[in-house]
Protein backbone atom coordinates (compact mmCIF):
# COMPACT_ATOMS: atom_id res chain seq x y z
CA UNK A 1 104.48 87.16 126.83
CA UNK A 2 105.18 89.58 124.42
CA UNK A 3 104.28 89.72 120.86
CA UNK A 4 107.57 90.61 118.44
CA UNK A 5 106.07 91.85 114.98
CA UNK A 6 108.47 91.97 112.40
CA UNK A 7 109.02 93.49 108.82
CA UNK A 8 112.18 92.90 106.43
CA UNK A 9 113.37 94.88 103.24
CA UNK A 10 115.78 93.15 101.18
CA UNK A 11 118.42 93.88 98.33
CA UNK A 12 117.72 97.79 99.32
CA UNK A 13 120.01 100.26 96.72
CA UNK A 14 121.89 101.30 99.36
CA UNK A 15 124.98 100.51 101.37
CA UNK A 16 124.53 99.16 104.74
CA UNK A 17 126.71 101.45 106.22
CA UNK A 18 124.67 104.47 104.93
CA UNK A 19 121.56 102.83 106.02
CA UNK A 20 122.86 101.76 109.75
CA UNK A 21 122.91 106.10 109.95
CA UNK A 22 119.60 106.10 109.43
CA UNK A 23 118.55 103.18 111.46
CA UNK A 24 120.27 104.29 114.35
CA UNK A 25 118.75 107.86 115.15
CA UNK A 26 115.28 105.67 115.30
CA UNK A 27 116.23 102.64 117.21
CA UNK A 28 114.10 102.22 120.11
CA UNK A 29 111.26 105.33 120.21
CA UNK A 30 107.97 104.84 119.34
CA UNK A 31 106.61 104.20 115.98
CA UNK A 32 105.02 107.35 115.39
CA UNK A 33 107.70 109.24 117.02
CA UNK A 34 110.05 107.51 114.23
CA UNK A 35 108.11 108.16 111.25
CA UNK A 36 107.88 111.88 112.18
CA UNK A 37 111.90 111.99 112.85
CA UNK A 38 112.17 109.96 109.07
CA UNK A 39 110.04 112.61 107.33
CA UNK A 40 112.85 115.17 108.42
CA UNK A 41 116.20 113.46 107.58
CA UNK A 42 117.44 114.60 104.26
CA UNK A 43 118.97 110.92 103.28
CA UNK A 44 118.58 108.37 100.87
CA UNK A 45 118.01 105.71 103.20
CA UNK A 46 115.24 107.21 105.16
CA UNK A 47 112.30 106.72 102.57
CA UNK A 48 113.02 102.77 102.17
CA UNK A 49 113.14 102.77 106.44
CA UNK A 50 110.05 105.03 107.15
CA UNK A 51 108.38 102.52 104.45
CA UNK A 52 109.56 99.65 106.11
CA UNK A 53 108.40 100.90 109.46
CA UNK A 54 105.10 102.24 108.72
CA UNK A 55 104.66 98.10 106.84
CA UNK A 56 105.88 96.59 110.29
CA UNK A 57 103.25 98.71 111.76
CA UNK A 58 100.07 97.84 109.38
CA UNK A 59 101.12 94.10 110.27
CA UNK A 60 100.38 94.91 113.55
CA UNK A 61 97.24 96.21 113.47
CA UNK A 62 96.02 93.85 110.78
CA UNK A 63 97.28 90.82 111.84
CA UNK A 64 97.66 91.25 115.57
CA UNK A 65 95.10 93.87 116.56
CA UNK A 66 97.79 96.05 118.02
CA UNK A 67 96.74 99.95 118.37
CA UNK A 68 99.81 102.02 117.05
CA UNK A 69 100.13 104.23 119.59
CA UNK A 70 101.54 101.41 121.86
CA UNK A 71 104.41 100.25 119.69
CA UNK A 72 108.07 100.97 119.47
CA UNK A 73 111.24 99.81 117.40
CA UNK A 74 112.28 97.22 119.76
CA UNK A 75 115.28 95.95 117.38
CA UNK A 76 116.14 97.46 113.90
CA UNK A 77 119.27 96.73 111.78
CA UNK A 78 120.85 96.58 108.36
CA UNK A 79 123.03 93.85 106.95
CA UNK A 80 124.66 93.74 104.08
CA UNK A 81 123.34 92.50 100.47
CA UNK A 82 124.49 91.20 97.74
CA UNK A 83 127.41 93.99 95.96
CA UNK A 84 126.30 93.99 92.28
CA UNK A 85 130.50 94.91 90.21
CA UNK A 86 130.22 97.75 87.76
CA UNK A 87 133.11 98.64 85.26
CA UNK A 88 134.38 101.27 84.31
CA UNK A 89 137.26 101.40 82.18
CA UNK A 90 140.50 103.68 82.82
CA UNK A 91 143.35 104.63 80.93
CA UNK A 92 145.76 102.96 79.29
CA UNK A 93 143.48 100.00 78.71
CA UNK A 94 142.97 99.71 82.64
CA UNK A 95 139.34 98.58 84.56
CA UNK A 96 138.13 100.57 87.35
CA UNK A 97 135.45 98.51 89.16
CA UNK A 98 132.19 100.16 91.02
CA UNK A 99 130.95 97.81 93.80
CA UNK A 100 127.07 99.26 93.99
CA UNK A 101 126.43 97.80 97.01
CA UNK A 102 123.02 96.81 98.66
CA UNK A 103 121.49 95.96 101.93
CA UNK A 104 118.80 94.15 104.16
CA UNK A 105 116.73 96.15 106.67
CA UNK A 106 115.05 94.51 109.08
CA UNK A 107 112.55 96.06 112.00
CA UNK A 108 111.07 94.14 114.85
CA UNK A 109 108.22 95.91 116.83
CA UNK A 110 106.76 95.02 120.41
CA UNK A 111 104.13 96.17 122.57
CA UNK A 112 104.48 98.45 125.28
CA UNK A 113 103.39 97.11 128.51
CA UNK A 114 101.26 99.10 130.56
């Protein structure tokens, strides 16, 4: 049976739809793989993933006893947070609301079998 290690990030600054980007080029390669890809990618949402990933992975060799070299991202997603409303106020006495949305990441790592 396989062991699912798992690692969430919630109310992240960022939208879910910028952060699914990100989660997407990594879904499914190896940890260390992804973490080398994250270093490169010139978006917001990659520093709160790699961090995210590289927390999944101390789990797993703390708690489980699980080298690194054998995992990979076996799910990884991002839903959508809680949408904190702005204001900004327009002419003519008008209101121009700024949704600043957020987001929560989730990564679930397995083992690969030899």
């Amino acid at each position: 049976m396989t062991q699912d290690i798992s690692a969430h990030a919630r109310n992240v600054q960022i939208s879910q739809q910028k952060a699914r980007l990100v989660v997407d080029l990594v879904r499914g390669h190896d940890v260390l793989a992804a973490l080398d890809t994250l270093k490169f990618v010139q978006n917001k949402a990659a520093k709160p993933v790699s961090k995210l990933i590289a927390s999944a992975m101390a789990n797993a060799e703390e708690n489980f006893g699980i080298s690194r070299d054998d995992l990979y991202i076996y799910r990884i997603f991002a839903d959508q947070g809680p949408t904190r409303k702005w204001r900004r106020f327009g002419a003519r006495g008008r209101f121009k609301p700024w949704l600043r949305r957020s987001s929560h990441i989730t990564v679930v790592l397995r083992e690969r079998e030899a």
